[in-house]
Protein backbone atom coordinates (compact mmCIF):
# COMPACT_ATOMS: atom_id res chain seq x y z
CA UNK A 1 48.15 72.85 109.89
CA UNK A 2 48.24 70.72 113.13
CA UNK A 3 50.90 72.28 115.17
CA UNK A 4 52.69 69.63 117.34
CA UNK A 5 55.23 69.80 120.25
CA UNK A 6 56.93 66.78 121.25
CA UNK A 7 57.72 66.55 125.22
CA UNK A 8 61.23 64.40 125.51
CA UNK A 9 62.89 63.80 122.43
CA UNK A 10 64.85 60.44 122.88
CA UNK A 11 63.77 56.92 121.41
CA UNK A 12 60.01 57.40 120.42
CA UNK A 13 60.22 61.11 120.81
CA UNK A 14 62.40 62.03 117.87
CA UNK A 15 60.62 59.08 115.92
CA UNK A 16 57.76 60.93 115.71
CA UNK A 17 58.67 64.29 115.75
CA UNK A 18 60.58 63.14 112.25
CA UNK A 19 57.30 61.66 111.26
CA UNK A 20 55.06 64.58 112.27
CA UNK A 21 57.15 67.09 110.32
CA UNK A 22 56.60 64.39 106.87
CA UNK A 23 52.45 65.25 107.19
CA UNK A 24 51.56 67.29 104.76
CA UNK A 25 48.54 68.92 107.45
CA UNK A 26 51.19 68.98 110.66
CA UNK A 27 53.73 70.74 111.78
CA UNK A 28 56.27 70.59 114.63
CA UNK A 29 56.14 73.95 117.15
CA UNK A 30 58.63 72.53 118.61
CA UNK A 31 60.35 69.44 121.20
CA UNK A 32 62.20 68.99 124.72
CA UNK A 33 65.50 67.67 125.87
CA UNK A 34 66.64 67.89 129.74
CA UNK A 35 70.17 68.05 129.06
CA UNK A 36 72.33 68.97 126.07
CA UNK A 37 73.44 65.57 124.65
CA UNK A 38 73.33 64.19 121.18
CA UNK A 39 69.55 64.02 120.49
CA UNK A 40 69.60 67.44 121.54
CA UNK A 41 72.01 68.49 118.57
CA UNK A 42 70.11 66.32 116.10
CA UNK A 43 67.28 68.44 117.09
CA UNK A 44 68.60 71.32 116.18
CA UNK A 45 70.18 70.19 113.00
CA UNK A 46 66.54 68.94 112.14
CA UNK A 47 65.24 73.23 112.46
CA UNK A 48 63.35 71.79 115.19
CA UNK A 49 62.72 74.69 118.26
CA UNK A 50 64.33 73.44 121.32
CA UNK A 51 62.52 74.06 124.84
CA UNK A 52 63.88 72.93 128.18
CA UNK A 53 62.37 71.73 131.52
CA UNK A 54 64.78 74.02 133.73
CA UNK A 55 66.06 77.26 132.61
CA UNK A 56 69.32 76.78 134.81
CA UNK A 57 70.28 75.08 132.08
CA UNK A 58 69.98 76.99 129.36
CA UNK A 59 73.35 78.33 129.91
CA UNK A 60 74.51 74.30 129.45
CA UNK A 61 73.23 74.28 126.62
CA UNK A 62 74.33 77.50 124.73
CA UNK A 63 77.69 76.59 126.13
CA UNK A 64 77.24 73.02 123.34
CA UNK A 65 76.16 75.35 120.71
CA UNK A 66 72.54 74.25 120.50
CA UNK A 67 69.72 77.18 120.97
CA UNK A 68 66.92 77.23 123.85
CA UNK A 69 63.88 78.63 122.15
CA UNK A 70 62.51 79.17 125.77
CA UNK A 71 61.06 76.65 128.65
CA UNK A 72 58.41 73.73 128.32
CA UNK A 73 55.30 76.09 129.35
CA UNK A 74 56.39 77.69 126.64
CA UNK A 75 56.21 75.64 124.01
CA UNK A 76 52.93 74.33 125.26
CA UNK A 77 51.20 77.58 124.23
CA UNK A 78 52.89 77.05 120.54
CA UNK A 79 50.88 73.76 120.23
CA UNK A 80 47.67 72.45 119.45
CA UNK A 81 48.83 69.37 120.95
CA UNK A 82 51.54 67.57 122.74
CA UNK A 83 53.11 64.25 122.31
CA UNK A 84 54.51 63.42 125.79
CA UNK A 85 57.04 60.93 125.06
CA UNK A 86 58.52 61.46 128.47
CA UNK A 87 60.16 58.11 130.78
CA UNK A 88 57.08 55.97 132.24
CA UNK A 89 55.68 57.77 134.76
CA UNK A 90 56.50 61.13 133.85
CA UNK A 91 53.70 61.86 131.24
CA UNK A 92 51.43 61.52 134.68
CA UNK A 93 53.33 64.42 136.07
CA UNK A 94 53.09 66.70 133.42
CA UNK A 95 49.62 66.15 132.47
CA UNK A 96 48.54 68.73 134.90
CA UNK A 97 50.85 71.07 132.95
CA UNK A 98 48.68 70.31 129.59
CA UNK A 99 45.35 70.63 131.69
CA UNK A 100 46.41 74.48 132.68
CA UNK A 101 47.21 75.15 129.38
CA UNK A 102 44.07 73.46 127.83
CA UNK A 103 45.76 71.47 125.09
CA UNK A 104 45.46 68.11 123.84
CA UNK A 105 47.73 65.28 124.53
CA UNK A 106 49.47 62.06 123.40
CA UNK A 107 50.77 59.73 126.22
CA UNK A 108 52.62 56.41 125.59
CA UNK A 109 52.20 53.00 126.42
CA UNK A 110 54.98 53.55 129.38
CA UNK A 111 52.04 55.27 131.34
CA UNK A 112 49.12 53.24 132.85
CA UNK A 113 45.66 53.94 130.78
CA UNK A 114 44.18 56.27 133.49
CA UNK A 115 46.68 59.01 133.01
CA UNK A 116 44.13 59.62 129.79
CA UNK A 117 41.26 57.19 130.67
CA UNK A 118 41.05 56.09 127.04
CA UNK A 119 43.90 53.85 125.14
CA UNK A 120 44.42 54.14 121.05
CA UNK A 121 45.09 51.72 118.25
CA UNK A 122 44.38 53.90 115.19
CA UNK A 123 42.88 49.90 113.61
CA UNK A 124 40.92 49.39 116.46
CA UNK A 125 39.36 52.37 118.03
CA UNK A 126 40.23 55.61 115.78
CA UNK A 127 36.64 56.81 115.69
CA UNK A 128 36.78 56.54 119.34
CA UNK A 129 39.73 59.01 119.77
CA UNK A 130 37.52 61.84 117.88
CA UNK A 131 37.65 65.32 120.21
CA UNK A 132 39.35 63.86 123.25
CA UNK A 133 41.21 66.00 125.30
CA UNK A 134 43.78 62.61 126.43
CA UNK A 135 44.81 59.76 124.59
CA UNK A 136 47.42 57.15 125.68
CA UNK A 137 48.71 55.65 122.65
CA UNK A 138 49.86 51.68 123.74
CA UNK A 139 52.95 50.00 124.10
CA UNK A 140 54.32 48.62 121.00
CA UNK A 141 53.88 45.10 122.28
CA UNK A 142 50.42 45.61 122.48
CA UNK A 143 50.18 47.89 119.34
CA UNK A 144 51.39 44.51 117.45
CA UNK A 145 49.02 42.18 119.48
CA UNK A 146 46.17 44.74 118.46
CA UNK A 147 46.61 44.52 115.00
CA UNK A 148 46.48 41.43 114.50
CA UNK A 149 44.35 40.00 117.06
CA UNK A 150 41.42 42.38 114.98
CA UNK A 151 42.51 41.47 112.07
CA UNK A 152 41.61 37.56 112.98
CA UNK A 153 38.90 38.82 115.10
CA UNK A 154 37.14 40.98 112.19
CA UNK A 155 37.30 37.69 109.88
CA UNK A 156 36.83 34.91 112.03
CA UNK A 157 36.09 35.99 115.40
CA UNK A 158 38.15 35.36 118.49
CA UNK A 159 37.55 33.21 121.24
CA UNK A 160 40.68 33.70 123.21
CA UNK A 161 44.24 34.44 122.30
CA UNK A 162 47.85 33.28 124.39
CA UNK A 163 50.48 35.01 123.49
CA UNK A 164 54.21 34.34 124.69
CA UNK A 165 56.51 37.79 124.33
CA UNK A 166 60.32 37.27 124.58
CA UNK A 167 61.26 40.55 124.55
CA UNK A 168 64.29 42.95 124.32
CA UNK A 169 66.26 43.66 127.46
CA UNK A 170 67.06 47.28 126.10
CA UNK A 171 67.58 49.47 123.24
CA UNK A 172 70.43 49.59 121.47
CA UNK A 173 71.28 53.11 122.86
CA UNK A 174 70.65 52.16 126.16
CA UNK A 175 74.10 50.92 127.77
CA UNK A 176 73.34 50.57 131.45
CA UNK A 177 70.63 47.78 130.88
CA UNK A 178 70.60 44.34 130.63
CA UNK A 179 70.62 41.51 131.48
CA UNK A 180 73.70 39.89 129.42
CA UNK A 181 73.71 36.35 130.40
CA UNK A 182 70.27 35.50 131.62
CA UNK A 183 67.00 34.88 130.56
CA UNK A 184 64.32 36.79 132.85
CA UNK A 185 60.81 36.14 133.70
CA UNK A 186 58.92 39.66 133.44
CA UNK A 187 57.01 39.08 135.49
CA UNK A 188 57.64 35.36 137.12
CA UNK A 189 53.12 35.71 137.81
CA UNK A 190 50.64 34.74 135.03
CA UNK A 191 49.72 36.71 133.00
CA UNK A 192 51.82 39.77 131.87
CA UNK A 193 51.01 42.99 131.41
CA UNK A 194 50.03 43.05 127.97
CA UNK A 195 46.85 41.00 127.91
CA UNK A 196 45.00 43.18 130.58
CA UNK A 197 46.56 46.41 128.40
CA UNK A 198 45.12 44.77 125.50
CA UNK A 199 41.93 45.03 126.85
CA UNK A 200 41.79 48.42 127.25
CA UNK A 201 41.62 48.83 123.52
CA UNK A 202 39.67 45.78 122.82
CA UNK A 203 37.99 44.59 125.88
CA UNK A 204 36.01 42.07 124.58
CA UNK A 205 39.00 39.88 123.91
CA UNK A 206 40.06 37.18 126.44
CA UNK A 207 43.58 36.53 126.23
CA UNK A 208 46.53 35.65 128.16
CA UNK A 209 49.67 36.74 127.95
CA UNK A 210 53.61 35.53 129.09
CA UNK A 211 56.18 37.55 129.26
CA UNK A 212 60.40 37.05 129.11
CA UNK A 213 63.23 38.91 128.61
CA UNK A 214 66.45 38.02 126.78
CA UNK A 215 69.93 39.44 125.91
CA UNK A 216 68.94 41.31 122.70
CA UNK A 217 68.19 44.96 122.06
CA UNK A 218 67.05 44.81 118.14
CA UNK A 219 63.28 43.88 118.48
CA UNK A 220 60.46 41.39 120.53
CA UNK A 221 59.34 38.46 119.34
CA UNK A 222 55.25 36.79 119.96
CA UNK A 223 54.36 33.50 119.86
CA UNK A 224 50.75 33.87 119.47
CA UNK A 225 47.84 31.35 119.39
CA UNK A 226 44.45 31.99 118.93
CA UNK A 227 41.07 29.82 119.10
CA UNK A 228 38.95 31.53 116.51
CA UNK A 229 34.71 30.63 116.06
CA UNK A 230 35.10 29.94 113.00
CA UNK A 231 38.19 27.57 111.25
CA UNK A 232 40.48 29.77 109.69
CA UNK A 233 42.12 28.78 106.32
CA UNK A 234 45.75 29.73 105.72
CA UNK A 235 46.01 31.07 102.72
CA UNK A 236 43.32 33.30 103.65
CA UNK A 237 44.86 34.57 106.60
CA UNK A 238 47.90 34.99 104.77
CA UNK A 239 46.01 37.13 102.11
CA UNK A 240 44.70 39.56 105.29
CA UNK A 241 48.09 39.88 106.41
CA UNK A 242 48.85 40.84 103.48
CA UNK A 243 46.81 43.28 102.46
CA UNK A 244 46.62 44.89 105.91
CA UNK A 245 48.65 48.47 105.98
CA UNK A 246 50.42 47.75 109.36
CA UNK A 247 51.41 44.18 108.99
CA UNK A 248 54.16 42.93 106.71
CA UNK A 249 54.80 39.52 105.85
CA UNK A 250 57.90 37.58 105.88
CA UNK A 251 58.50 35.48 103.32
CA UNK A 252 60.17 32.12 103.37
CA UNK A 253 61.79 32.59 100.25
CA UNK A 254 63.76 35.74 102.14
CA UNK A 255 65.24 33.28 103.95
CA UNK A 256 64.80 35.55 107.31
CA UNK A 257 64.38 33.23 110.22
CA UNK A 258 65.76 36.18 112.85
CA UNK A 259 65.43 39.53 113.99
CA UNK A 260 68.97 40.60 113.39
CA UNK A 261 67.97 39.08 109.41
CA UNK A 262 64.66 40.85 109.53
CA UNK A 263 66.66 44.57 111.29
CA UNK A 264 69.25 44.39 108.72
CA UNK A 265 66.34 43.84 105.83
CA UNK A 266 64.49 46.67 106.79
CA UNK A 267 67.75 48.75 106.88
CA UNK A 268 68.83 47.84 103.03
CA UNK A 269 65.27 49.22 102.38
CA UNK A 270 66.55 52.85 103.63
CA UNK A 271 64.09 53.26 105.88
CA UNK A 272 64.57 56.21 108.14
CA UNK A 273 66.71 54.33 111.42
CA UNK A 274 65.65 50.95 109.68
CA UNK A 275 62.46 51.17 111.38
CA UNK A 276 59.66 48.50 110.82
CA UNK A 277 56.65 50.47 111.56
CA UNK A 278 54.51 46.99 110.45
CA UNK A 279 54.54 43.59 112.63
CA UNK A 280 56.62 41.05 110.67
CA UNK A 281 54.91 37.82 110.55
CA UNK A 282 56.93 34.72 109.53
CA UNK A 283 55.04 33.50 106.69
CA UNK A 284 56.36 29.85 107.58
CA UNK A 285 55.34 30.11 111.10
CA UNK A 286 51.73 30.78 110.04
CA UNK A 287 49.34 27.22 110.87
CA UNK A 288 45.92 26.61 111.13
CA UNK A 289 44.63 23.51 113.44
CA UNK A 290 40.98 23.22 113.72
CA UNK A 291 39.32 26.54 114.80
CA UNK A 292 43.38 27.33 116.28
CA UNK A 293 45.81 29.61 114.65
CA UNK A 294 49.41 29.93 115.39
CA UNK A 295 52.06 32.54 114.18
CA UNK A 296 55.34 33.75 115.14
CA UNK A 297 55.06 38.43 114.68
CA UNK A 298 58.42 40.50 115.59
CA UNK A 299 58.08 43.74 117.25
CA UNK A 300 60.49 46.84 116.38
CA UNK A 301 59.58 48.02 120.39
CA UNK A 302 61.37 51.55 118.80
CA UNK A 303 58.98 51.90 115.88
CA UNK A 304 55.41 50.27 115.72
CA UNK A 305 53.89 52.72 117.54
CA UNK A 306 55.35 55.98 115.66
CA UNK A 307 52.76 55.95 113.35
CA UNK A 308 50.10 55.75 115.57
CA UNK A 309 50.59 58.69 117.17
CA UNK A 310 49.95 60.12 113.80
CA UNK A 311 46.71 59.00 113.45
CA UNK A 312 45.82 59.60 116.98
CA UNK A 313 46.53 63.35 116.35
CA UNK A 314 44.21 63.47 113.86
CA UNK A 315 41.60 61.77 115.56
CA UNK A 316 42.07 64.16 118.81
CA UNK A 317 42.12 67.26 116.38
CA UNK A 318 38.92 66.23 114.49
CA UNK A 319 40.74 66.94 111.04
CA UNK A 320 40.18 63.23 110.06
CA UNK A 321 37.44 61.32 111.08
CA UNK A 322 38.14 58.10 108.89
CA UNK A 323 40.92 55.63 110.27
CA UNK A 324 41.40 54.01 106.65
CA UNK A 325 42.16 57.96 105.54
CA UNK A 326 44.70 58.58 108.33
CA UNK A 327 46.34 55.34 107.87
CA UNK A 328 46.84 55.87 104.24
CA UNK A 329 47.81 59.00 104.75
CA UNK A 330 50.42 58.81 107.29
CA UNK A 331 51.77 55.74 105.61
CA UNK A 332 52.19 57.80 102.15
CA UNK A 333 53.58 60.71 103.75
CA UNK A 334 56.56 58.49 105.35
CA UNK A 335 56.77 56.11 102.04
CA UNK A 336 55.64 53.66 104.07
CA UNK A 337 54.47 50.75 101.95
CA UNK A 338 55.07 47.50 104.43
CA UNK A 339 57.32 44.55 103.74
C-alpha cells in the first residue's frame, strides 16, 4: 500500500484525500488543517489522522473536539508521499520540508512548474512522471485544455490551438471573493497563463490563450479552436470524445446548454460533491470547418484535477508504469464512468 498524506485539506485537498482512501493499493497516513474549522471536523469524521502546522494550536483544536495526531513533520515521516494542496505559493515553502525528509511530492497547478521542474497530465506525460522525486500536477484549466488538445493532436495533429476561458470568480465556499457585477479581464495582456502552462506538459503545441472572469462560482467555460493538419470529421471527433476516459459528452438531447444545468446533472448522478472529474463538451457546440475545429468544454475548476493526482502517485511510486492501467483504475475505484 501507497501511504499518502495530504498537506491542507480544503477544496482540492479533501477531494483527493477522499479519492486516495477509494484505491484499493493507497492509503491515507494522514492530512493538515491550520485552524479548527469545518473541514477540519469532516476530517476527523472521515478516520482521517489530523496533523497541524503550529502546535500552539493544538490546544484550539482539542478545545472543538477534533484530535491532533501530532505536527506536519510528523506526518511527513508516516508517508511515502505528500500531496501539497497548500494556497499558491505555499507548496514552494514547504518543499524544503519534503526534501529533509526525502519523500515524494504532489504540487498543484497554483504553484509555478519550477517548484518541481516537471508538470503532469496522467494522458499526456504519465510515463514521464516514473521515479520522480517532484511533480506539479496542473491547474484544472489546463488539465481540460490537455486532454483534449492530445486527444485532437494524437488523431489529427495540431497546428495551433486559441482558446478563450471565462472562468469562475470563486468557489462556492469562498465568500470574500468576487467580483459580483463585473466582468474582468485576467489578465487585460495577450495571452493568459494557460497556454504557456500548457506547454509545459506538451511543449510542442502552439497555442494562445484569453482569459476572463465572471460572477459565477460553479465551473469555467473554453471556447476552443484548433487548426488541425489534417481535416477533422465530426462524427469522428465526437466518437474520440466519447470513448476517451476523462472527457464526457453533452448531449443535445439533455437539453443542458449551462453550467448550473450541467452542476445540477452531475449532482442527480450522486457523485461524491457532484464533481465532474471529465471535461463536458457540448455535443452541439462541436464543428468542423476545413482543417478548423471548434467546441465549447466546461471545467469543474474543484474536480478535474482530483484524479490526476491519483495517477501521478502511481507514476512517482513506480507501482504502475502504464497510464491506460492507472486511469482505469482510479476511475473504477471512484465509480467513475464519465457522462
Amino acid at each position: 500500500m501507497i501511504k499518502v498524506a495530504v498537506n491542507g485539506y480544503g477544496t482540492i485537498g479533501k477531494r483527493v484525500a477522499d479519492a486516495v482512501a477509494a484505491q484499493p493499493d493507497m492509503q491515507i497516513v494522514g492530512v493538515s488543517k491550520t485552524r479548527p474549522n469545518a473541514d477540519a471536523s469532516i476530517a476527523m469524521n472521515r478516520g482521517f489522522p489530523l496533523f497541524i502546522a503550529d502546535p500552539a494550536k493544538k490546544g484550539a483544536f482539542e478545545k472543538a473536539g477534533i484530535a491532533v495526531a501530532g505536527t506536519i513533520e510528523d506526518m511527513i515521516k508516516r508517508a511515502d508521499l505528500i500531496v501539497d494542496a497548500t494556497p499558491g505559493d505555499t507548496g514552494a515553502k514547504n518543499r524544503i520540508l519534503y526534501e529533509k525528509a526525502g519523500v515524494k511530492a504532489i504540487f498543484q497547478g497554483g504553484e509555478e512548474h519550477e517548484v518541481a521542474g516537471f508538470s503532469f497530465n496522467s494522458d499526456c506525460n504519465f510515463k514521464d512522471a516514473i521515479g520522480r522525486q517532484f511533480v506539479r500536477v496542473v491547474s484544472c484549466n489546463t488539465t481540460g485544455l490537455c486532454r483534449i488538445i492530445k486527444a485532437m493532436d494524437r488523431e489529427y495533429g495540431v497546428v495551433k490551438v486559441r482558446a478563450v476561458m471565462v472562468r469562475r470568480g470563486a468557489d462556492p465556499g469562498e465568500i470574500k471573493k468576487g467580483p459580483i457585477d463585473a466582468i474582468v479581464l485576467n489578465p487585460v495582456s495577450i495571452p493568459s497563463h494557460h497556454g504557456p502552462d500548457v506547454q509545459t506538459v506538451l511543449p510542442n503545441i502552439s497555442i494562445v490563450t484569453l482569459a476572463m472572469i465572471v460572477p459565477t462560482t460553479l465551473m469555467h467555460m473554453h471556447a476552443i479552436q484548433m487548426d488541425l493538419v489534417s481535416a477533422p470529421a465530426r462524427e469522428r471527433v465526437i466518437e474520440i470524445i466519447r470513448k476517451h476516459p476523462r472527457m464526457g459528452l453533452v448531449p443535445r438531447t439533455s437539453g443542458i446548454t449551462s453550467t448550473a444545468e450541467l452542476k445540477e446533472f452531475v449532482m442527480d448522478l450522486g457523485r461524491p460533491r457532484s464533481d465532474l472529474w471529465e471535461n463536458g463538451i457540448f455535443e452541439d457546440s462541436v464543428a468542423c470547418d476545413g482543417n478548423e475545429l471548434y467546441l465549447f468544454q466546461a471545467i469543474h475548476q474543484e474536480a478535474d484535477v482530483v484524479v490526476e493526482n491519483v495517477d501521478a502517485i502511481r507514476a512517482m511510486t513506480g507501482v504502475e508504469k502504464d497510464p491506460d492501467t492507472s486511469i482505469r483504475m482510479t476511475n473504477q475505484a471512484l465509480h467513475f464512468q464519465a457522462i
